[in-house]
C-alpha atoms as a PDB file:
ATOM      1  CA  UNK A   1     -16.974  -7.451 -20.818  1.00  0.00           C
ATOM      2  CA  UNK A   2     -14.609 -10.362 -20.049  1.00  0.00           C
ATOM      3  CA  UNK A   3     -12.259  -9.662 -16.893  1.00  0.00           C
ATOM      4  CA  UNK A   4      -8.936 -10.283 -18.114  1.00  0.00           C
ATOM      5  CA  UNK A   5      -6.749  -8.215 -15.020  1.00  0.00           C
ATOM      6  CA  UNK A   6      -7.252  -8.223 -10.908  1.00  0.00           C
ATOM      7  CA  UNK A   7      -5.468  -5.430  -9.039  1.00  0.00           C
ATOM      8  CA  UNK A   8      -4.811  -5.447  -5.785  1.00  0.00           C
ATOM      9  CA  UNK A   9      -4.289  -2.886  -3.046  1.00  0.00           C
ATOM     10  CA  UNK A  10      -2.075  -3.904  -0.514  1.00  0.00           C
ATOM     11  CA  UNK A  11      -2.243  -2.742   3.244  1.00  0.00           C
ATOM     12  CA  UNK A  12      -5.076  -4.252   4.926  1.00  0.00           C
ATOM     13  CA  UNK A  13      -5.735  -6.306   1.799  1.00  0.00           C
ATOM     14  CA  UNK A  14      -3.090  -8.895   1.530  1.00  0.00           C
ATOM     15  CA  UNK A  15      -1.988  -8.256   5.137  1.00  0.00           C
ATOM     16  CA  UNK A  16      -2.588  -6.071   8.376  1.00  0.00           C
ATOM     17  CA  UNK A  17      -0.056  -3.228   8.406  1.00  0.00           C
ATOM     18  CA  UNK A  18      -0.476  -1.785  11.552  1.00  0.00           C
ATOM     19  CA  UNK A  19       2.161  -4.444  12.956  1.00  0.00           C
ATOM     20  CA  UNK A  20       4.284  -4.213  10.281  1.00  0.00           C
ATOM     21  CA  UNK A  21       4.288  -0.591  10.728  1.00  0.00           C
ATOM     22  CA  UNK A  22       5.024  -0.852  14.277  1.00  0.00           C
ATOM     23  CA  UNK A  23       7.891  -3.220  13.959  1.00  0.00           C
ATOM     24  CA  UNK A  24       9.344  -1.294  11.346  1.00  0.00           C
ATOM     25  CA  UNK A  25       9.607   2.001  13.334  1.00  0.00           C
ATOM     26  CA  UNK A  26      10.844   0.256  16.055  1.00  0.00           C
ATOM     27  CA  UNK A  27      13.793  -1.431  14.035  1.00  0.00           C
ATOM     28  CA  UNK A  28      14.513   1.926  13.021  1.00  0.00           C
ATOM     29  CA  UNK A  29      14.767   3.525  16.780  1.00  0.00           C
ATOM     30  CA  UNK A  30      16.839   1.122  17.449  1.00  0.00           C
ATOM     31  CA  UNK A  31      18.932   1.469  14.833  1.00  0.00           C
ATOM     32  CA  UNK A  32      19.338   5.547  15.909  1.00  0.00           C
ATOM     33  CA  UNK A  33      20.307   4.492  19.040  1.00  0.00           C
ATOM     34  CA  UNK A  34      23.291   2.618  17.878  1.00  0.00           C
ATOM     35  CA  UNK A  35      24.424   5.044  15.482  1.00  0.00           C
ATOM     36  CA  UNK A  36      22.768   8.877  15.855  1.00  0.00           C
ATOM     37  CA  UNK A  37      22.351   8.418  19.847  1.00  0.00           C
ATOM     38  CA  UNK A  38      21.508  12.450  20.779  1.00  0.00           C
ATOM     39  CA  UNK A  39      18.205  11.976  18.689  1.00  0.00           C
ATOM     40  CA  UNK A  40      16.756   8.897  20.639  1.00  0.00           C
ATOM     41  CA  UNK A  41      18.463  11.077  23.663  1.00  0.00           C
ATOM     42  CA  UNK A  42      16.341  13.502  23.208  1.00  0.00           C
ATOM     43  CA  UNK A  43      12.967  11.125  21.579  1.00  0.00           C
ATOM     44  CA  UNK A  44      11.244   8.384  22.976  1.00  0.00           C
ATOM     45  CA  UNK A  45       9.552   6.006  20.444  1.00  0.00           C
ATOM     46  CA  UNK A  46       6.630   7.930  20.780  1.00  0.00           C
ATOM     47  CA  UNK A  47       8.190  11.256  20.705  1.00  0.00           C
ATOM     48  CA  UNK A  48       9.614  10.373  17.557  1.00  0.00           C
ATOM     49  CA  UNK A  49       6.701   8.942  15.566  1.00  0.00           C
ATOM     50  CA  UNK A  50       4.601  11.981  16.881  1.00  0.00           C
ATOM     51  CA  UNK A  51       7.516  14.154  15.674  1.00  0.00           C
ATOM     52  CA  UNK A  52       7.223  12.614  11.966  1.00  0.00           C
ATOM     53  CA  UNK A  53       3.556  12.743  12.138  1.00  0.00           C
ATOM     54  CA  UNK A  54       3.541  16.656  12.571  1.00  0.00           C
ATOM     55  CA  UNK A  55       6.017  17.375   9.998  1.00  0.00           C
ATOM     56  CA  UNK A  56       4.296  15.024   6.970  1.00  0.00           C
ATOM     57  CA  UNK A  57       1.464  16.835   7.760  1.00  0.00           C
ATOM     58  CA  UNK A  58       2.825  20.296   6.927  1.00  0.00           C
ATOM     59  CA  UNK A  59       3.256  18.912   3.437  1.00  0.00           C
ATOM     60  CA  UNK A  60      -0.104  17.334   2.086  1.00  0.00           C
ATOM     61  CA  UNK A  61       0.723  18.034  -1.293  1.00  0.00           C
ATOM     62  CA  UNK A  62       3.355  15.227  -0.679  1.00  0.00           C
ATOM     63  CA  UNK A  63       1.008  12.460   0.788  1.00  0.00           C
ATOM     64  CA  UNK A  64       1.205  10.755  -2.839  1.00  0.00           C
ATOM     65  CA  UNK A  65       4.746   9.744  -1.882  1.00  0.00           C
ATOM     66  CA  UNK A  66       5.433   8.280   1.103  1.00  0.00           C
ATOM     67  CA  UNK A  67       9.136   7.634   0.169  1.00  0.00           C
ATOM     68  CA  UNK A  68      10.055  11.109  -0.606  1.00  0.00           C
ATOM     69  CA  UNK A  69       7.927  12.465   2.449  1.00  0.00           C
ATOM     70  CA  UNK A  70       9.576  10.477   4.953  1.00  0.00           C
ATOM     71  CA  UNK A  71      13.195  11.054   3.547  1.00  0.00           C
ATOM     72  CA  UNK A  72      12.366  14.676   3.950  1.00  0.00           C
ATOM     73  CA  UNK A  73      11.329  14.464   7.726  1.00  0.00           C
ATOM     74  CA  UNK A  74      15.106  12.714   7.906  1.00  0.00           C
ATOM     75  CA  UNK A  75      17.054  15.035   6.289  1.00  0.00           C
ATOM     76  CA  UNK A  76      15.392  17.698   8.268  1.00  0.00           C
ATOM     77  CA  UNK A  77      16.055  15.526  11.871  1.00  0.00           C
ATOM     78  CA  UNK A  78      19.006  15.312  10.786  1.00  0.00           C
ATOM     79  CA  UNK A  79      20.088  18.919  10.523  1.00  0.00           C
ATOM     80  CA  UNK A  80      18.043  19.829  14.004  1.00  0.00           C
ATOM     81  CA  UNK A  81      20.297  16.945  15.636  1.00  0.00           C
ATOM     82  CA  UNK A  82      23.585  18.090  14.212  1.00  0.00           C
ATOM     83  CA  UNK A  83      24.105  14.895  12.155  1.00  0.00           C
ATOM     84  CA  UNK A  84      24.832  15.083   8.153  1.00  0.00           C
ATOM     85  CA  UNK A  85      22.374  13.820   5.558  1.00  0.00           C
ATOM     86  CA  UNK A  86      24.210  10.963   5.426  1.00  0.00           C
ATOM     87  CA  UNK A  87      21.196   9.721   7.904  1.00  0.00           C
ATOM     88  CA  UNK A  88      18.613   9.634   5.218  1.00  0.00           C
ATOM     89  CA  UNK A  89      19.203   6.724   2.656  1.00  0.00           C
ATOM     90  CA  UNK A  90      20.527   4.447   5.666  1.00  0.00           C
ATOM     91  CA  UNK A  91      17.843   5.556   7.803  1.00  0.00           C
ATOM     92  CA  UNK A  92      15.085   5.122   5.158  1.00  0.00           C
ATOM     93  CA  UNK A  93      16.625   1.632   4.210  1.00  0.00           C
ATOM     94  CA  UNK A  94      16.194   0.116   7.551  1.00  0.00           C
ATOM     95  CA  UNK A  95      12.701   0.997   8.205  1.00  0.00           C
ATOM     96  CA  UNK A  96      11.978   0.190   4.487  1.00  0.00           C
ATOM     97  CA  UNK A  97      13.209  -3.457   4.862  1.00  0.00           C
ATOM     98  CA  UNK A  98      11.266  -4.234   7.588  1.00  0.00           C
ATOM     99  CA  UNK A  99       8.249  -2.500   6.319  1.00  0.00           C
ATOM    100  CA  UNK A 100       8.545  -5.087   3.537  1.00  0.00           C
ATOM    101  CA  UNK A 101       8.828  -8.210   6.375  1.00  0.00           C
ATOM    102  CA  UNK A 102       4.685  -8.594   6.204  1.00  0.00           C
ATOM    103  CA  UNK A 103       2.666 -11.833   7.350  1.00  0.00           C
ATOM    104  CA  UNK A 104      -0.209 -12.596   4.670  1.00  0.00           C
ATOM    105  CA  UNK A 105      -3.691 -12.994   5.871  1.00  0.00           C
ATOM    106  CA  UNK A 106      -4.488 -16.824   5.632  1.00  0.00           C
ATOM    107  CA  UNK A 107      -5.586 -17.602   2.148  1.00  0.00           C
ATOM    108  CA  UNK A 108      -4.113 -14.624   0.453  1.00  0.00           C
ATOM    109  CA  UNK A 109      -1.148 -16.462  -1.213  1.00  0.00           C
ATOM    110  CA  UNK A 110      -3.291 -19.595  -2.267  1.00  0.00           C
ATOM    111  CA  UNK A 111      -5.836 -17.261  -4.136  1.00  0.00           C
ATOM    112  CA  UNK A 112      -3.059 -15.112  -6.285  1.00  0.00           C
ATOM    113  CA  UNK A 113      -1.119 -18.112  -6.926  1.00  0.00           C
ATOM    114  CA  UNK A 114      -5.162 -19.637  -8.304  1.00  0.00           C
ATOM    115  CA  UNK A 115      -5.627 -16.301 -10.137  1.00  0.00           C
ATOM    116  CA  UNK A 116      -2.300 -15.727 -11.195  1.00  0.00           C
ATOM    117  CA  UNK A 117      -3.149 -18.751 -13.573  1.00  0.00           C
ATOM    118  CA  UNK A 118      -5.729 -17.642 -15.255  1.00  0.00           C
ATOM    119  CA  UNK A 119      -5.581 -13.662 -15.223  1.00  0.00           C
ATOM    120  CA  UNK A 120      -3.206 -10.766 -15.040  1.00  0.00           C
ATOM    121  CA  UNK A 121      -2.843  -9.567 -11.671  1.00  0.00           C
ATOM    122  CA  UNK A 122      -1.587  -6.431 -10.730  1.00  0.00           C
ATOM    123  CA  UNK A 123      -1.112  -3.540  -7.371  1.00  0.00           C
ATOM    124  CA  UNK A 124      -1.959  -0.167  -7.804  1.00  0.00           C
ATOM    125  CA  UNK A 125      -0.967   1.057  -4.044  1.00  0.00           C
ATOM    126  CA  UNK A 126      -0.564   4.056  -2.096  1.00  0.00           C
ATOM    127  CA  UNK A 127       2.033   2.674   0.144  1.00  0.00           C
ATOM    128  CA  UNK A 128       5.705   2.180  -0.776  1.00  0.00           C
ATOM    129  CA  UNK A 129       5.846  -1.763   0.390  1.00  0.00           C
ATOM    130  CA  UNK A 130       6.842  -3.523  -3.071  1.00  0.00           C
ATOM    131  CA  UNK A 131       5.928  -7.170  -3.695  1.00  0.00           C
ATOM    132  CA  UNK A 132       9.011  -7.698  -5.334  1.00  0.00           C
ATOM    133  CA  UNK A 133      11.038  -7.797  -2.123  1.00  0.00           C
ATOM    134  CA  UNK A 134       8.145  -9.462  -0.154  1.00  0.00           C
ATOM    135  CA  UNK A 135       9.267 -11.980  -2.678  1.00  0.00           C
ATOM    136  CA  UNK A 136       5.758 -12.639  -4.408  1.00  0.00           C
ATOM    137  CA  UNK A 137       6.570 -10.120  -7.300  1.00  0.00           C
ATOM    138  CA  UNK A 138       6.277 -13.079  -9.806  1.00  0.00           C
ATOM    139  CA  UNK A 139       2.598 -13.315  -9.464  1.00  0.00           C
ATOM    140  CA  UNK A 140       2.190  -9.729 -10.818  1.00  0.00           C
ATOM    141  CA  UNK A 141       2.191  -8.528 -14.053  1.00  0.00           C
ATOM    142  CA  UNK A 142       2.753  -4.718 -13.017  1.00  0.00           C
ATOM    143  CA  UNK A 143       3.000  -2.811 -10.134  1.00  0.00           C
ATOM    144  CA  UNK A 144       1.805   0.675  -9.810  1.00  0.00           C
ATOM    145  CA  UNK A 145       2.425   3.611  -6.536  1.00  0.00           C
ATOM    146  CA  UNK A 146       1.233   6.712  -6.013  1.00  0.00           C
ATOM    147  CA  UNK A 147       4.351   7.824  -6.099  1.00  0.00           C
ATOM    148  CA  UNK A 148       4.992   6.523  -9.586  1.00  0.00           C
ATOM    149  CA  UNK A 149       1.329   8.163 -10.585  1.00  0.00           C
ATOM    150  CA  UNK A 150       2.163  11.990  -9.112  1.00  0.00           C
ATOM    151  CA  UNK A 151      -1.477  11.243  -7.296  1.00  0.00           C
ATOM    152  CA  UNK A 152      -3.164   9.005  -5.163  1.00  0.00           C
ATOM    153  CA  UNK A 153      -5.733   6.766  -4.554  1.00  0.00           C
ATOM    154  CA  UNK A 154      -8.873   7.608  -5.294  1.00  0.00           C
ATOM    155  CA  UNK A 155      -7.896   9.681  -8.411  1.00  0.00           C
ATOM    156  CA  UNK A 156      -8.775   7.973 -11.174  1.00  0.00           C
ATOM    157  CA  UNK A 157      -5.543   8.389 -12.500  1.00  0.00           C
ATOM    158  CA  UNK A 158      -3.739   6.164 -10.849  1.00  0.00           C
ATOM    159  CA  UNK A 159      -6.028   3.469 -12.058  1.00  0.00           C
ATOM    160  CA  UNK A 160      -6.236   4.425 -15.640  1.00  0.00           C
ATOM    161  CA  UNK A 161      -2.027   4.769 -15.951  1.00  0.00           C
ATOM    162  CA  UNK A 162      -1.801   1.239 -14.151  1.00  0.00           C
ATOM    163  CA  UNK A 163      -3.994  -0.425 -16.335  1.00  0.00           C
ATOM    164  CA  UNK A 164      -2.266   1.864 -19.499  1.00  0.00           C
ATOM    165  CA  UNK A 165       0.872  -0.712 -18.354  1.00  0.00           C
ATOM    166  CA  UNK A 166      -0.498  -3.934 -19.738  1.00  0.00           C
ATOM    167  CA  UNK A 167      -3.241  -2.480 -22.220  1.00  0.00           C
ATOM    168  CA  UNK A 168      -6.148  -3.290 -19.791  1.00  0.00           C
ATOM    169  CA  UNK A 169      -9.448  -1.302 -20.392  1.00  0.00           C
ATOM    170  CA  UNK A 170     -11.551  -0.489 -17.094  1.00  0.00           C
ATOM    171  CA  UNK A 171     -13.907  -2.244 -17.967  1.00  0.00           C
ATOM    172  CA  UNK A 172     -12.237  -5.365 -18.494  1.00  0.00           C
ATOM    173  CA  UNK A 173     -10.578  -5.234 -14.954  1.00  0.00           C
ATOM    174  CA  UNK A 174     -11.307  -5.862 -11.199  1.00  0.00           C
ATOM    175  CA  UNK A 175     -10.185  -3.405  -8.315  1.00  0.00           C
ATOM    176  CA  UNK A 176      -9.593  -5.397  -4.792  1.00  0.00           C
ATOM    177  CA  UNK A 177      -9.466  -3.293  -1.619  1.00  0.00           C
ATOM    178  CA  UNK A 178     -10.498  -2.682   1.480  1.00  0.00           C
ATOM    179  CA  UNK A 179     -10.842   1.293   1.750  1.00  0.00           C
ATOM    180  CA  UNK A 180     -14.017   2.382   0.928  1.00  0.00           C
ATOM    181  CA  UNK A 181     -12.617   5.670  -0.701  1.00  0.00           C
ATOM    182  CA  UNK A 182      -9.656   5.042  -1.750  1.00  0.00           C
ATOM    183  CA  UNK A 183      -9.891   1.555  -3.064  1.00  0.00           C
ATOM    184  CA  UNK A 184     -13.835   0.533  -4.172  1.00  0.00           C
ATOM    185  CA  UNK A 185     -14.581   4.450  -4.950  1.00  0.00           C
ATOM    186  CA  UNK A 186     -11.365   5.516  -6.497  1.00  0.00           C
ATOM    187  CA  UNK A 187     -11.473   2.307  -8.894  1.00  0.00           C
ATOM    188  CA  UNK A 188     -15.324   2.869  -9.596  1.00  0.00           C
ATOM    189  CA  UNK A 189     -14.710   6.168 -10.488  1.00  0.00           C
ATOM    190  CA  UNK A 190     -12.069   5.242 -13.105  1.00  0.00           C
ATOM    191  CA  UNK A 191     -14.613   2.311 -14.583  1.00  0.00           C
ATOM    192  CA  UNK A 192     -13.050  -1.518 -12.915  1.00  0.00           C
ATOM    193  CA  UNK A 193     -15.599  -3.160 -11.385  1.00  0.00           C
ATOM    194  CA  UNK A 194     -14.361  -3.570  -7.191  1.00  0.00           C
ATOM    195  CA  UNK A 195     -14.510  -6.388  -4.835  1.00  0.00           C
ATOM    196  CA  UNK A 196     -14.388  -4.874  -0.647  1.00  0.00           C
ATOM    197  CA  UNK A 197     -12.610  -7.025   1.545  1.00  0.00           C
ATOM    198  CA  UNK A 198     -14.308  -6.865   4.673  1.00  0.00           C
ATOM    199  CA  UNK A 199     -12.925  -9.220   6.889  1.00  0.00           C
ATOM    200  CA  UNK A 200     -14.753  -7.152  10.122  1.00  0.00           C
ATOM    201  CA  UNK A 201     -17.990  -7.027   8.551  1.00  0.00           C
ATOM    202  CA  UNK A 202     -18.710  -3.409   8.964  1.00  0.00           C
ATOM    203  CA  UNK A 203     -21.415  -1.703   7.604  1.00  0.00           C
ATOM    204  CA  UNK A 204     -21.182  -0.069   4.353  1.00  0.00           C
ATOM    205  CA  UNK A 205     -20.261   3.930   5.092  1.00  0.00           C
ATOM    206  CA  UNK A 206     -22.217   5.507   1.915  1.00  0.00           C
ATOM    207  CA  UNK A 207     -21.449   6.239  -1.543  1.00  0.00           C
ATOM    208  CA  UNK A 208     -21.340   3.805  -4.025  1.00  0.00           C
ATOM    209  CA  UNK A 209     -21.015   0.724  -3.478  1.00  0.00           C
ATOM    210  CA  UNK A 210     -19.082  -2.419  -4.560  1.00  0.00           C
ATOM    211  CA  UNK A 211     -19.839  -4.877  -6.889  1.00  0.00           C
ATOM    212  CA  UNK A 212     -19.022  -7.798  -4.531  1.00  0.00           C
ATOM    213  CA  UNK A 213     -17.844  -8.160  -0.922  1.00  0.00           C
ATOM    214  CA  UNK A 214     -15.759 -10.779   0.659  1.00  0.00           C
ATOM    215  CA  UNK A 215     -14.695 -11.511   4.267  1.00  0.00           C
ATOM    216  CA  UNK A 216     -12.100 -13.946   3.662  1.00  0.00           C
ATOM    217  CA  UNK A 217      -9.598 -14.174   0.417  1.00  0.00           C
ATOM    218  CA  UNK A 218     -10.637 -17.743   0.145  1.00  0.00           C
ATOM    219  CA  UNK A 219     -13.894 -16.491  -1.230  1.00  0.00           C
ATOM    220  CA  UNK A 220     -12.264 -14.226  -4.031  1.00  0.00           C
ATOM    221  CA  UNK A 221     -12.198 -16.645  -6.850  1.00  0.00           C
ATOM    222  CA  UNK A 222     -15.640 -17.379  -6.499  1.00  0.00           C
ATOM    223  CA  UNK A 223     -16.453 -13.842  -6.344  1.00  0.00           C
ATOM    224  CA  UNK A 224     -14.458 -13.437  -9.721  1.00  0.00           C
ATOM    225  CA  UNK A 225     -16.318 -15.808 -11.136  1.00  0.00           C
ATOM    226  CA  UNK A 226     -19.754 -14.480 -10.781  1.00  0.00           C
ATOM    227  CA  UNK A 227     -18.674 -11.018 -12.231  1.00  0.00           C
ATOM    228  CA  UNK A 228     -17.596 -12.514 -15.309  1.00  0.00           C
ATOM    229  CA  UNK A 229     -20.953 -13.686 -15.934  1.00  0.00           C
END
C-alpha cells in the first residue's frame, strides 16, 4: 500500500537528549538555588537527580507521563522542604523550557522539510518535548504523547490513536525510531512499516526486525522511497 504518513519519535531520533537533559536539570538547580535555597542546601546536583530517580520509580504505572510524574516528585519536595506547592508549575516550567532548547542531528531538518512536501509527517513520542515550541511544529500534521495515549510506547495503542488523528491506516504509514522496543517493535506490532536509525551501527538485539535501517537522516528519503515500491 502507498505510504501516505512518516512518524517520528523524537529523543535520539531528531536529536541526542542526554545533553539536553543535562542542561535542563541543571537550569533547574540553579533556579532552586535562587529561589527555594534549603533544598539545594541540603542536595547536590546529583543528590537531587538521584532523589527524583527513586521516587518516579515507586510509581511505574505513571511512566506513560512524564509531565505528571515529575510534577508529583515536586509537589512532594516541596512539602519535605517546607515550601508550598507553589514550586511545582514554576519549577516544572523552567526545566520544561530548556528541555525544549534541543540541537538537531545534521540533516534532520533538511529531510522533514523534503518530506514534509510530499507526505504527512507526524510524532508519536514518549517524552514530553513538543515540536511546537522547538519551533518546527509546522512540519507536522499531528503530534501524539504517551501521555495523551494513557500508554506508552510499544503498545500498539499509541500508534493506532495517532494515526486515528489524520485517518492514516498502518499500513499506509512509516514508524522512524531508534529504540528497538519501543520504536521499530511497538510500531510493527501495531502494522507501520519502521525505519531504525542507527547512527552507531550496533548490532541488531533480536526480535523482529525493521524494514530499513539508516545511519544518517540524509539517507531517509531514499529509504522512503524504496518502501513505497
Amino acid at each position: 500500500m502507498t505510504i501516505r504518513c512518516i512518524a517520528f519519535d523524537l529523543d535520539d531520533t531528531l536529536w541526542a537528549v542526554r545533553p539536553v537533559i543535562e542542561r535542563a536539570e541543571h537550569h533547574f538547580y540553579t533556579w532552586l538555588q535562587q529561589h527555594y535555597p534549603i533544598i539545594t542546601e541540603r542536595h547536590s546536583p546529583h543528590e537531587l537527580i538521584k532523589n527524583r530517580m527513586n521516587y518516579m520509580q515507586q510509581y511505574p504505572e505513571l511512566h506513560y507521563n512524564l509531565t505528571r510524574l515529575r510534577k508529583n516528585w515536586l509537589a512532594t519536595l516541596a512539602q519535605e522542604h517546607g515550601y508550598t506547592d507553589t514550586l511545582v508549575e514554576s519549577g516544572f516550567e523552567v526545566f520544561w523550557l530548556a528541555r525544549n532548547e534541543v540541537t538537531f542531528f545534521e540533516g534532520a531538518l533538511e529531510a522533514l522539510e523534503s518530506l514534509s512536501a510530499r507526505f504527512l509527517l507526524g510524532v508519536i513520542s514518549n517524552g514530553n518535548a513538543c515540536v511546537h515550541r522547538i519551533g518546527v511544529g509546522h512540519l507536522f500534521q499531528f503530534t501524539h504523547s504517551s501521555a495523551e495515549a494513557g500508554v506508552a510506547k510499544p503498545h500498539p495503542a499509541i500508534f493506532h490513536q495517532a494515526l486515528e488523528q489524520v485517518g492514516i491506516s498502518p499500513q499506509q504509514a512509516v514508524y522512524v525510531g531508534d529504540d528497538p522496543v519501543r520504536d521499530i517493535q511497538g510500531a510493527a506490532s501495531a502494522g507501520l512499516r519502521t525505519v531504525w536509525f542507527n547512527p552507531e551501527h550496533q548490532a541488531w538485539p533480536g526480535g523482529q526486525k525493521p524494514d530499513a535501517t539508516i545511519y544518517h537522516l540524509a539517507q531517509l528519503e531514499a529509504v522512503i522511497t524504496t518502501l513505497q515500491q
